[in-house]
Protein backbone atom coordinates (compact mmCIF):
# COMPACT_ATOMS: atom_id res chain seq x y z
CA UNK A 1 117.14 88.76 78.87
CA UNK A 2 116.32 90.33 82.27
CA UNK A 3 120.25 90.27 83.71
CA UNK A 4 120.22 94.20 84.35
CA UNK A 5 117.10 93.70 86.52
CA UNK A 6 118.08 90.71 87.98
CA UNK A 7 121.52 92.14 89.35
CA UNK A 8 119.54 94.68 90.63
CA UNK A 9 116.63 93.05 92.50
CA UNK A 10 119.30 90.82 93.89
CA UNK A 11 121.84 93.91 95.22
CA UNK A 12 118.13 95.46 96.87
CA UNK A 13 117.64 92.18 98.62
CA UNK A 14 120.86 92.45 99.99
CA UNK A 15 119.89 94.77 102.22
CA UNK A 16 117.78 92.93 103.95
CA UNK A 17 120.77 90.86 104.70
CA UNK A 18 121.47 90.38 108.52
CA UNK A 19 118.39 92.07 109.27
CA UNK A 20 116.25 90.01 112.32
CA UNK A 21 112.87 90.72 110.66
CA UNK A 22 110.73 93.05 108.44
CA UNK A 23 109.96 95.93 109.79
CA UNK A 24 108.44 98.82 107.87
CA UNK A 25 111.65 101.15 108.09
CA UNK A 26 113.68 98.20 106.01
CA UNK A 27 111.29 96.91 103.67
CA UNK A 28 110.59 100.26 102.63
CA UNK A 29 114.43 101.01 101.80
CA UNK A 30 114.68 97.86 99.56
CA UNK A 31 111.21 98.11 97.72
CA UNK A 32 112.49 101.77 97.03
CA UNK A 33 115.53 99.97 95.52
CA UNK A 34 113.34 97.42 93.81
CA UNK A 35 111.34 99.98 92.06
CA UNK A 36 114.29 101.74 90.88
CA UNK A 37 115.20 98.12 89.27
CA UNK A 38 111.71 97.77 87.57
CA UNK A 39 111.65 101.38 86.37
CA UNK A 40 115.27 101.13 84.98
CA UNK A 41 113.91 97.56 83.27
CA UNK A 42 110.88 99.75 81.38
CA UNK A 43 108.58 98.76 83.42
CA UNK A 44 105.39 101.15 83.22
CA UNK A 45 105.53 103.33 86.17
CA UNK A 46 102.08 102.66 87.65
CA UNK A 47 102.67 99.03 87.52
CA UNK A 48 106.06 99.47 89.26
CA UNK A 49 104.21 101.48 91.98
CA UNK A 50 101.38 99.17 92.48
CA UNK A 51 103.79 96.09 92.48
CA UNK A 52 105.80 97.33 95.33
CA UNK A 53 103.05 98.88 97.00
CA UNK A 54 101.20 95.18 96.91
CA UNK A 55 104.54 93.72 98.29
CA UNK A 56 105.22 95.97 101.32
CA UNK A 57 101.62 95.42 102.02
CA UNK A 58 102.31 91.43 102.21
CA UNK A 59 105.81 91.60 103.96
CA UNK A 60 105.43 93.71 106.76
CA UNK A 61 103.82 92.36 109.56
CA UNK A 62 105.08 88.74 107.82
CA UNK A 63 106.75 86.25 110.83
CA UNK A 64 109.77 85.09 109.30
CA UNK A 65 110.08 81.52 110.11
CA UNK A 66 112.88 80.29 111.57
CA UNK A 67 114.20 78.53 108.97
CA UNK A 68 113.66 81.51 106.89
CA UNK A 69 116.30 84.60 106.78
CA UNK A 70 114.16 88.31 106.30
CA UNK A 71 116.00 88.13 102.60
CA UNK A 72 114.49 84.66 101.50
CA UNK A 73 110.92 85.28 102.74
CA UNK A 74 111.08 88.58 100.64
CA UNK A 75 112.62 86.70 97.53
CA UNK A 76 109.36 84.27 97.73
CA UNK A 77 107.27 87.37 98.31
CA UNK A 78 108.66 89.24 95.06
CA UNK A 79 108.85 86.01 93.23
CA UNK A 80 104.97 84.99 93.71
CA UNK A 81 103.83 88.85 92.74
CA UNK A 82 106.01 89.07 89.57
CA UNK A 83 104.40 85.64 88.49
CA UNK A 84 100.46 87.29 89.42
CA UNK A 85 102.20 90.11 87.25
CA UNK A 86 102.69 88.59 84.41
CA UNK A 87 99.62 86.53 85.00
CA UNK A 88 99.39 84.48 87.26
CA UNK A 89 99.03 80.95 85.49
CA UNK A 90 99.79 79.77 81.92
CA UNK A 91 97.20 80.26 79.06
CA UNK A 92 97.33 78.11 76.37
CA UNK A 93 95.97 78.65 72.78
CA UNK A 94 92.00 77.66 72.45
CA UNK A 95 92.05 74.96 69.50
CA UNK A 96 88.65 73.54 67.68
CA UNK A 97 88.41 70.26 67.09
CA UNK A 98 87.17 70.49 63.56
CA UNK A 99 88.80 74.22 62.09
CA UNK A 100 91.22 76.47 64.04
CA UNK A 101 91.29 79.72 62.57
CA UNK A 102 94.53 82.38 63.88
CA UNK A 103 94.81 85.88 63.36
CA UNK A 104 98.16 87.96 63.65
CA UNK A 105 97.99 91.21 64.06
CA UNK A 106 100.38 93.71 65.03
CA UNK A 107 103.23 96.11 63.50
CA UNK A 108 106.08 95.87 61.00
CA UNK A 109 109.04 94.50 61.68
CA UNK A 110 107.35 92.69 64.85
CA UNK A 111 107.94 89.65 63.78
CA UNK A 112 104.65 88.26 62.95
CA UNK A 113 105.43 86.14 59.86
CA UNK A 114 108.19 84.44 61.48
CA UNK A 115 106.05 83.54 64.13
CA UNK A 116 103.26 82.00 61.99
CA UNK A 117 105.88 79.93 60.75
CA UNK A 118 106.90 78.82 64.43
CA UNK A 119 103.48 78.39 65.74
CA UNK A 120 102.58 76.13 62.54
CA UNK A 121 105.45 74.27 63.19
CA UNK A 122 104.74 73.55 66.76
CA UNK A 123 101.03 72.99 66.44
CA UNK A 124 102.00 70.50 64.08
CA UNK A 125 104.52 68.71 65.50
CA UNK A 126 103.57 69.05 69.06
CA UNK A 127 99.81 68.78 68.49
CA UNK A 128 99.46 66.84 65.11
CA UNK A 129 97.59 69.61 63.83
CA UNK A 130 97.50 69.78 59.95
CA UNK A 131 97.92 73.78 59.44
CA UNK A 132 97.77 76.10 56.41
CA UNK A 133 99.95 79.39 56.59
CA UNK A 134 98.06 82.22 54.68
CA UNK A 135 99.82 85.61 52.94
CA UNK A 136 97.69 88.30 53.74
CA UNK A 137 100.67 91.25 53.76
CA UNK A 138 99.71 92.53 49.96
CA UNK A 139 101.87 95.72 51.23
CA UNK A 140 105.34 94.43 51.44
CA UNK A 141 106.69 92.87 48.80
CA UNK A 142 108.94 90.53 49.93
CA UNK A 143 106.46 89.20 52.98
CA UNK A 144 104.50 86.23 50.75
CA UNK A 145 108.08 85.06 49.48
CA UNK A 146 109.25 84.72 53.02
CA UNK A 147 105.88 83.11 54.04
CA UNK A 148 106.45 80.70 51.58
CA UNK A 149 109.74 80.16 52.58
CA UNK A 150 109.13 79.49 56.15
CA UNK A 151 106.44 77.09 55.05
CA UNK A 152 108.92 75.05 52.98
CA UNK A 153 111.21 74.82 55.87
CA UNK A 154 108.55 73.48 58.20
CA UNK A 155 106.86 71.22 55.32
CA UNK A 156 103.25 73.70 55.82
CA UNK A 157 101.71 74.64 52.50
CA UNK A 158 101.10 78.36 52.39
CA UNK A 159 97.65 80.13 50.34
CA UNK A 160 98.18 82.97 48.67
CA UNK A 161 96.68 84.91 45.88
CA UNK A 162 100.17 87.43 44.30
CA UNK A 163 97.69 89.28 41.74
CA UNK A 164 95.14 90.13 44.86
CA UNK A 165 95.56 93.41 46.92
CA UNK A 166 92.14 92.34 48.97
CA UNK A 167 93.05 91.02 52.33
CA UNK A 168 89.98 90.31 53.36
CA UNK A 169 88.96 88.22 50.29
CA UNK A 170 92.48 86.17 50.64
CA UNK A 171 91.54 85.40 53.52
CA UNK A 172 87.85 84.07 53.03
CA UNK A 173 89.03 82.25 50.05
CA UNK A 174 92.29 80.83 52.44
CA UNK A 175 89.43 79.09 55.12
CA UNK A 176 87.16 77.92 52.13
CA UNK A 177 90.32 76.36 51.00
CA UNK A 178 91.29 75.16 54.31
CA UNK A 179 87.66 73.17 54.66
CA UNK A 180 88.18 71.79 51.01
CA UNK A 181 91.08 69.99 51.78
CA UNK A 182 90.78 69.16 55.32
CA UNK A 183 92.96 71.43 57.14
CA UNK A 184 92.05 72.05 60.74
CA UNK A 185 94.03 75.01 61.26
CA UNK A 186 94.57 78.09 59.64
CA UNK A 187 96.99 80.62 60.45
CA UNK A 188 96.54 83.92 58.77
CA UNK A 189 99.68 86.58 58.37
CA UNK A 190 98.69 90.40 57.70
CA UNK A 191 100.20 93.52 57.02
CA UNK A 192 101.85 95.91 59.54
CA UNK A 193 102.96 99.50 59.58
CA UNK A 194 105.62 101.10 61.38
CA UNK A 195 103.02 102.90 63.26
CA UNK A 196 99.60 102.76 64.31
CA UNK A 197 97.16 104.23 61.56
CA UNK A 198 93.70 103.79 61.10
CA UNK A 199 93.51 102.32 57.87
CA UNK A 200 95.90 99.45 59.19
CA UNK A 201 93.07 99.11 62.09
CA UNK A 202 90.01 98.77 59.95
CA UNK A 203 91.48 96.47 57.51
CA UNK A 204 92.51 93.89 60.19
CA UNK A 205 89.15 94.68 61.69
CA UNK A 206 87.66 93.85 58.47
CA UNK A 207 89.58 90.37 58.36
CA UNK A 208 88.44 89.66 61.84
CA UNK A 209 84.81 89.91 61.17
CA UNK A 210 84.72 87.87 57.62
CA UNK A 211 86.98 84.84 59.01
CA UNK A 212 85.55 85.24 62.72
CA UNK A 213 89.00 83.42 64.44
CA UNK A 214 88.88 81.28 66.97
CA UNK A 215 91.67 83.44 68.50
CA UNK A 216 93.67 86.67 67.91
CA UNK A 217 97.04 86.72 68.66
CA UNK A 218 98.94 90.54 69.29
CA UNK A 219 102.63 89.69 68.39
CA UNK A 220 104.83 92.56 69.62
CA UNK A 221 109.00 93.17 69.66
CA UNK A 222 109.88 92.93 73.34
CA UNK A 223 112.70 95.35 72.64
CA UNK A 224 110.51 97.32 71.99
CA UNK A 225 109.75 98.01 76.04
CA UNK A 226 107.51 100.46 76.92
CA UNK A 227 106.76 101.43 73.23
CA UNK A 228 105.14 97.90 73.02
CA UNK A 229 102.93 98.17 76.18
CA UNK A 230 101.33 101.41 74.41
CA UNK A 231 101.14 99.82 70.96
CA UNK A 232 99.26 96.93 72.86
CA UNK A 233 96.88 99.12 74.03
CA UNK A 234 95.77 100.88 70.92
CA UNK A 235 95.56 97.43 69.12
CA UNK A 236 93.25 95.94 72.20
CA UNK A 237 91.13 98.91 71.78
CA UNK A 238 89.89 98.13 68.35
CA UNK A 239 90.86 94.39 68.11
CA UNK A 240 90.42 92.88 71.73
CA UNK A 241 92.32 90.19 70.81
CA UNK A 242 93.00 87.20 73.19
CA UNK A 243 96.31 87.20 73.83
CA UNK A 244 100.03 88.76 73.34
CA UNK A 245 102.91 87.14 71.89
CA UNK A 246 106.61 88.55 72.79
CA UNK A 247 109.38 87.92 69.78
CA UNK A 248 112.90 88.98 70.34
CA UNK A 249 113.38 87.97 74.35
CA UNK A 250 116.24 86.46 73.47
CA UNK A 251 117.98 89.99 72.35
CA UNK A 252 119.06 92.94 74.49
CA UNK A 253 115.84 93.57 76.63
CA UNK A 254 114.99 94.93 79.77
CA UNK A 255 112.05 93.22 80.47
CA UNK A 256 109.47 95.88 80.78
CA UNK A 257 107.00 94.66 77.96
CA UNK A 258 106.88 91.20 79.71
CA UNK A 259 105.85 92.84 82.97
CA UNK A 260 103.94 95.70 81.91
CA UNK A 261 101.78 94.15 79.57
CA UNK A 262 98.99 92.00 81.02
CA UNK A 263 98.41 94.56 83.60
CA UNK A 264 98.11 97.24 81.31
CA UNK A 265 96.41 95.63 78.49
CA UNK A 266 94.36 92.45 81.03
CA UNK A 267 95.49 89.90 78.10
CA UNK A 268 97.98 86.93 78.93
CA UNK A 269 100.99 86.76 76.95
CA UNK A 270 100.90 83.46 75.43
CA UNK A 271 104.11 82.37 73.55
CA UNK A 272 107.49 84.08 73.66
CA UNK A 273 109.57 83.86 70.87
CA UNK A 274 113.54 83.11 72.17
CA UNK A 275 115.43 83.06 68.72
CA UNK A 276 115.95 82.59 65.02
CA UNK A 277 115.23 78.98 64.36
CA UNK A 278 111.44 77.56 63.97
CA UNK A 279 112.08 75.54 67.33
CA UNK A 280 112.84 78.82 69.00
CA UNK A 281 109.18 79.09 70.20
CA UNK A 282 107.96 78.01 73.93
CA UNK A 283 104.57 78.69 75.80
CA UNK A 284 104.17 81.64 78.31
CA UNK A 285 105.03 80.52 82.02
CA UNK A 286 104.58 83.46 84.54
CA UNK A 287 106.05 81.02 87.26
CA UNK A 288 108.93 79.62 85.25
CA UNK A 289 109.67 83.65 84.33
CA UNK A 290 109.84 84.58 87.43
CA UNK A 291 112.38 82.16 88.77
CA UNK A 292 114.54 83.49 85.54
CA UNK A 293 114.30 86.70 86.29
CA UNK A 294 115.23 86.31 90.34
CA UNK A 295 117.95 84.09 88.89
CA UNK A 296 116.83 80.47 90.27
CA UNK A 297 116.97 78.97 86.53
CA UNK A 298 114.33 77.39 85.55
CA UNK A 299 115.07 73.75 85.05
CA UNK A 300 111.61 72.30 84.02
CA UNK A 301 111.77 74.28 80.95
CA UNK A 302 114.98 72.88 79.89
CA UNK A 303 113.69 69.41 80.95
CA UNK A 304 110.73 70.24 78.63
CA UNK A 305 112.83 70.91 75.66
CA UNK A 306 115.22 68.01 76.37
CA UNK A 307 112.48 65.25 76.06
CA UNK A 308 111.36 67.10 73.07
CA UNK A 309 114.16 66.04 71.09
CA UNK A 310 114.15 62.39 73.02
CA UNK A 311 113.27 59.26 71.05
CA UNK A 312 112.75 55.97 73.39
CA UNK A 313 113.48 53.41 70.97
CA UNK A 314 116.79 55.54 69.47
CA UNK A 315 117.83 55.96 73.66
CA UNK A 316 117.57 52.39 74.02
CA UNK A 317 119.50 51.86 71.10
CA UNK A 318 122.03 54.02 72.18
CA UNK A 319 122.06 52.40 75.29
CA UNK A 320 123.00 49.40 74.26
CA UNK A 321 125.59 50.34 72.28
CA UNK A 322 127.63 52.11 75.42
CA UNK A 323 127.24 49.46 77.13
CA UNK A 324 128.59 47.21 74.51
CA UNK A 325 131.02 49.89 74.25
CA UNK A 326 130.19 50.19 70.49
CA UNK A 327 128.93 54.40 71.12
CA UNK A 328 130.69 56.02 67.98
CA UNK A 329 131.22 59.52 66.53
CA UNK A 330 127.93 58.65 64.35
CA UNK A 331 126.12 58.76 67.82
CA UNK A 332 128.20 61.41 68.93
CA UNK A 333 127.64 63.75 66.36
CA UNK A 334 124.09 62.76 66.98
CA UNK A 335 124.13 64.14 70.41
CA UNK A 336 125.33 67.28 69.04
CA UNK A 337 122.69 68.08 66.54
CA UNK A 338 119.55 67.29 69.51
CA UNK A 339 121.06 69.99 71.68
CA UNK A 340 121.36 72.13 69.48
CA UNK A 341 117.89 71.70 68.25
CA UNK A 342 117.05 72.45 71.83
CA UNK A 343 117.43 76.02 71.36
CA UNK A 344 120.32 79.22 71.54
CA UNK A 345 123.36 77.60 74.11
CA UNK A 346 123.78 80.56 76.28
CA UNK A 347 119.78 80.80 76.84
CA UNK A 348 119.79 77.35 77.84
CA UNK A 349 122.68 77.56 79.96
CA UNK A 350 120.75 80.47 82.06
CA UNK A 351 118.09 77.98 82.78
CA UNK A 352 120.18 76.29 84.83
CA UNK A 353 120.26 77.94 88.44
CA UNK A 354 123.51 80.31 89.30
CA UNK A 355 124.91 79.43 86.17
CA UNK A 356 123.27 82.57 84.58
CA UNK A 357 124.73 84.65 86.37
CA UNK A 358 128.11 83.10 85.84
CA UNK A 359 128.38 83.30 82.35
CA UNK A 360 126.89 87.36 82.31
CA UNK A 361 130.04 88.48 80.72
CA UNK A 362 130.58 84.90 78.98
CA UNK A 363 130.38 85.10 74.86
CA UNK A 364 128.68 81.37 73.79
CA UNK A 365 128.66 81.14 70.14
CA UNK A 366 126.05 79.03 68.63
CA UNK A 367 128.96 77.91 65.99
CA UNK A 368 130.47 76.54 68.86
CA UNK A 369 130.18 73.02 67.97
CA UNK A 370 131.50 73.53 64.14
CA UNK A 371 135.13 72.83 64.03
CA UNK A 372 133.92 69.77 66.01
CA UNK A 373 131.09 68.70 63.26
CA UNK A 374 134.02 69.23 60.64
CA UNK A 375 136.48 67.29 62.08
CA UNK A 376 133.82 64.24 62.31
CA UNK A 377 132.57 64.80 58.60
CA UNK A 378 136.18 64.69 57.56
CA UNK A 379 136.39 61.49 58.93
CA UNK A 380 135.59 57.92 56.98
CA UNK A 381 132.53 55.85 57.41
CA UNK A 382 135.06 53.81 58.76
CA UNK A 383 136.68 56.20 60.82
CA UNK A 384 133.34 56.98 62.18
CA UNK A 385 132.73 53.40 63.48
CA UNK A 386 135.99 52.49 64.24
CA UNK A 387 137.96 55.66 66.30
CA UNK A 388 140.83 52.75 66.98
CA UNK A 389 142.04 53.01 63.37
CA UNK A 390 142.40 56.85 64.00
CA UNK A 391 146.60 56.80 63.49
CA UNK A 392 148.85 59.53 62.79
CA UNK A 393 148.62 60.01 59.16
CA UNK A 394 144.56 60.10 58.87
CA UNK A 395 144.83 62.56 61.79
CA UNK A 396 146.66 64.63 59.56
CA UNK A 397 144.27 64.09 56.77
CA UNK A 398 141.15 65.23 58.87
CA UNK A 399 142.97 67.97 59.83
CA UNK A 400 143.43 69.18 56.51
CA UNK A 401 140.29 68.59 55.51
CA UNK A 402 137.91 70.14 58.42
CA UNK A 403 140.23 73.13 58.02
CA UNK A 404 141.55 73.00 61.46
CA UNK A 405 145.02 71.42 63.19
CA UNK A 406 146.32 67.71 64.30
CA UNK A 407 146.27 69.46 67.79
CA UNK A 408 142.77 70.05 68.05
CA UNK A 409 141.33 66.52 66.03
CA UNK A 410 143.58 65.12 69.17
CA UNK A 411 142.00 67.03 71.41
CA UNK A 412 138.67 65.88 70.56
CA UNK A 413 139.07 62.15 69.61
CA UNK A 414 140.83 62.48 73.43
CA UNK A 415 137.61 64.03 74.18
CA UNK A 416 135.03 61.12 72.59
CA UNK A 417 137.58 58.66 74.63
CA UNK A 418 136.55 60.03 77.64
CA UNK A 419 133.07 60.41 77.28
CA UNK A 420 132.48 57.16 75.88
CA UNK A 421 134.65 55.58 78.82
CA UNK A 422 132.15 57.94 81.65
CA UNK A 423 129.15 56.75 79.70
CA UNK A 424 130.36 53.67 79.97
CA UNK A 425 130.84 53.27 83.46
CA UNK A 426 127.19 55.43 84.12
CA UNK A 427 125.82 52.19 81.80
CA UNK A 428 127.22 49.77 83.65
CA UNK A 429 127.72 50.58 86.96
CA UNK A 430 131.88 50.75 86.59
CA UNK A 431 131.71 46.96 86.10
CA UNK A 432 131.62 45.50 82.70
CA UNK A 433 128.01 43.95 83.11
CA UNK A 434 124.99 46.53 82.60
CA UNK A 435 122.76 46.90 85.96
CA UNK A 436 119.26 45.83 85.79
CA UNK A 437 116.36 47.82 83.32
CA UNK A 438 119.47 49.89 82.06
CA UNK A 439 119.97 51.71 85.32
CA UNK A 440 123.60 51.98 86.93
CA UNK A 441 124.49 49.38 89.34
CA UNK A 442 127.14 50.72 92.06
CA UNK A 443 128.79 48.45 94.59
CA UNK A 444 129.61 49.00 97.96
């Protein structure tokens, strides 16, 4: 996501490099290079215009502090406009207390079911919302199926009605239901087409005024780039929803939809969608998007999703154990599976700062961790508990049955040694004695 333009805003601020100040002959050679980069990224063309136009105005006539190099005060200069770009601040869904009602709306093959799925499944978890998914696609035959699916996989009932081809009715009956059985949010999943057409428009018109949602959501294929800035624009027309959700930013995108869109359209995007799984699903933050695309990371994000999958009590726990030197391939393997519920590897790699840009050309796999997770089912209970016991001929064994060699369950029970013995000493503060509250204790 956003490595083409971010190679090339960083080659235009190069040439500010060495420079004494901004002047209006050298800003105006690396803006011209900077809208080249945006144009080349999809961005619309009048937004690329107006966006450098808005930054030349700001940086000339700018002192550059003396702490401050000509390069870095344009950095913070292109970083704080892309964020007012793409909106500024963060906007968050509007929730009811009582009933939430959520309309998708956009074309096929945008993604939309999918996303109901991930938004139920962070509303509820996140939230403690108690949602209902609702078919409304009567068109495509296998969309309630997959609905349902998704619903089973996030434990969300879904309504549907299979002999029904009225949308509109499935979807009064879905929010009667809903307020029978106490469900404060509904989440309601309509047809697309591949195109625009007008009786896709007054249907989901129709659906808006008998359910009357608390908010309409446009979900739209990033990959789409410009294509989806247009198909925005026709949908606001008619629908004026309340806000735009990106799907596929994880793929091969420029990057244009993302900074096109609010200006074109004056709705915030509100969720971006950053893979396959139903965790793969984080709120819109123009600031945090920014810093990705000038390549600074963007640690709090990653933060975010790491104390999602933190438990206190099970940290203590697992604490203790270290420190006892009792941490096993049970709470190894444990490890594993949180960070990997934290979202695609490479993705969350490239929130780190610099190491983007390092791993470019760098293939992660997400299976990356398999063989590893083999090795440790093939193991014993026993084994498990007890790596000590681990001799040559269960080796062997393991080896045979995680399909891999004696070479590589070496490597890795070499591996656990190591980490348990740095974990260790982090515990303990390199003595055998754990410091005070838990935290490390180092001697001078």
């Amino acid at each position: 996501m956003f490595e083409n333009l971010s190679e090339r805003l960083e080659r235009s601020f190069k040439l500010l490099k060495g420079e004494g100040k901004i002047t209006e002959i050298n800003v105006a050679e690396t803006l011209k290079d900077v809208r080249r980069a945006l144009l080349d990224a999809d961005v619309n063309y009048k937004v690329a215009k107006s966006f450098t136009d808005t930054v030349k105005e700001k940086a000339i006539g700018q002192n550059v502090l003396t702490s401050l190099k000509p390069n870095q005060l344009m950095v913070k200069i292109v970083h704080d406009e892309l964020a007012e770009l793409m909106g500024g601040t963060t906007t968050e869904i509007a929730l009811e207390r009582t009933l939430s009602i959520i309309l998708m709306s956009g074309l096929q093959g945008s993604g939309k079911t999918t996303f109901s799925g991930k938004l139920a499944n962070m509303l509820k978890t996140k939230k403690s919302r108690k949602p209902l998914l609702v078919a409304c696609d009567v068109y495509r035959p296998a969309a309630v199926e997959q609905l349902r699916i998704l619903g089973e996989q996030i434990g969300v009932p879904v309504y549907s009605e299979p002999e029904s081809k009225d949308p509109v009715e499935i979807a009064r009956n879905a929010v009667k239901e809903a307020k029978a059985k106490g469900y404060d949010l509904v989440i309601i999943d309509t047809a697309g087409r591949l195109a625009v057409d007008e009786q896709m428009m007054q249907e989901i018109e129709a659906i808006k005024n008998a359910i009357q949602p608390n908010e309409t959501l446009f979900v739209v294929d990033a990959m789409t780039g410009q294509d989806a800035v247009n198909t925005a624009k026709e949908f606001n027309d008619r629908l004026n929803f309340d806000g735009v959700v990106l799907t596929k930013l994880d793929g091969d995108t420029r990057g244009g939809a993302a900074l096109s869109i609010r200006t074109v359209v004056n709705k915030p995007i509100k969720f971006v969608g950053t893979g396959e799984k139903m965790e793969a699903l984080d709120i819109f933050h123009p600031d945090r998007m920014a810093d990705r695309i000038l390549g600074m990371g963007d640690i709090v994000s990653l933060v975010e999703r790491a104390q999602e999958q933190y438990d206190e009590e099970e940290a203590r726990q697992l604490q203790k154990k270290i420190a006892k030197n009792q941490f096993d391939f049970n709470d190894f393997i444990s490890q594993i599976h949180q960070i990997k519920k934290m979202g695609n590897l490479k993705e969350l790699a490239s929130m780190i700062p610099g190491v983007g840009k390092m791993l470019k050309d760098v293939d992660i796999d997400d299976n990356a961790f398999k063989s590893i997770e083999a090795i440790i089912y093939s193991m014993t209970p026993d084994e498990r508990i007890n790596p000590v016991i681990l001799n040559g001929s269960r080796r062997q064994r393991i080896a045979a049955g995680s399909g891999t060699n004696v070479a590589e369950v070496n490597k890795l029970i070499k591996q656990f040694e190591e980490t348990r013995k740095m974990m260790r000493m982090m515990t303990t503060g390199g003595g055998g004695k754990p410091g005070k509250k838990g935290m490390p204790s180092f001697k001078r």
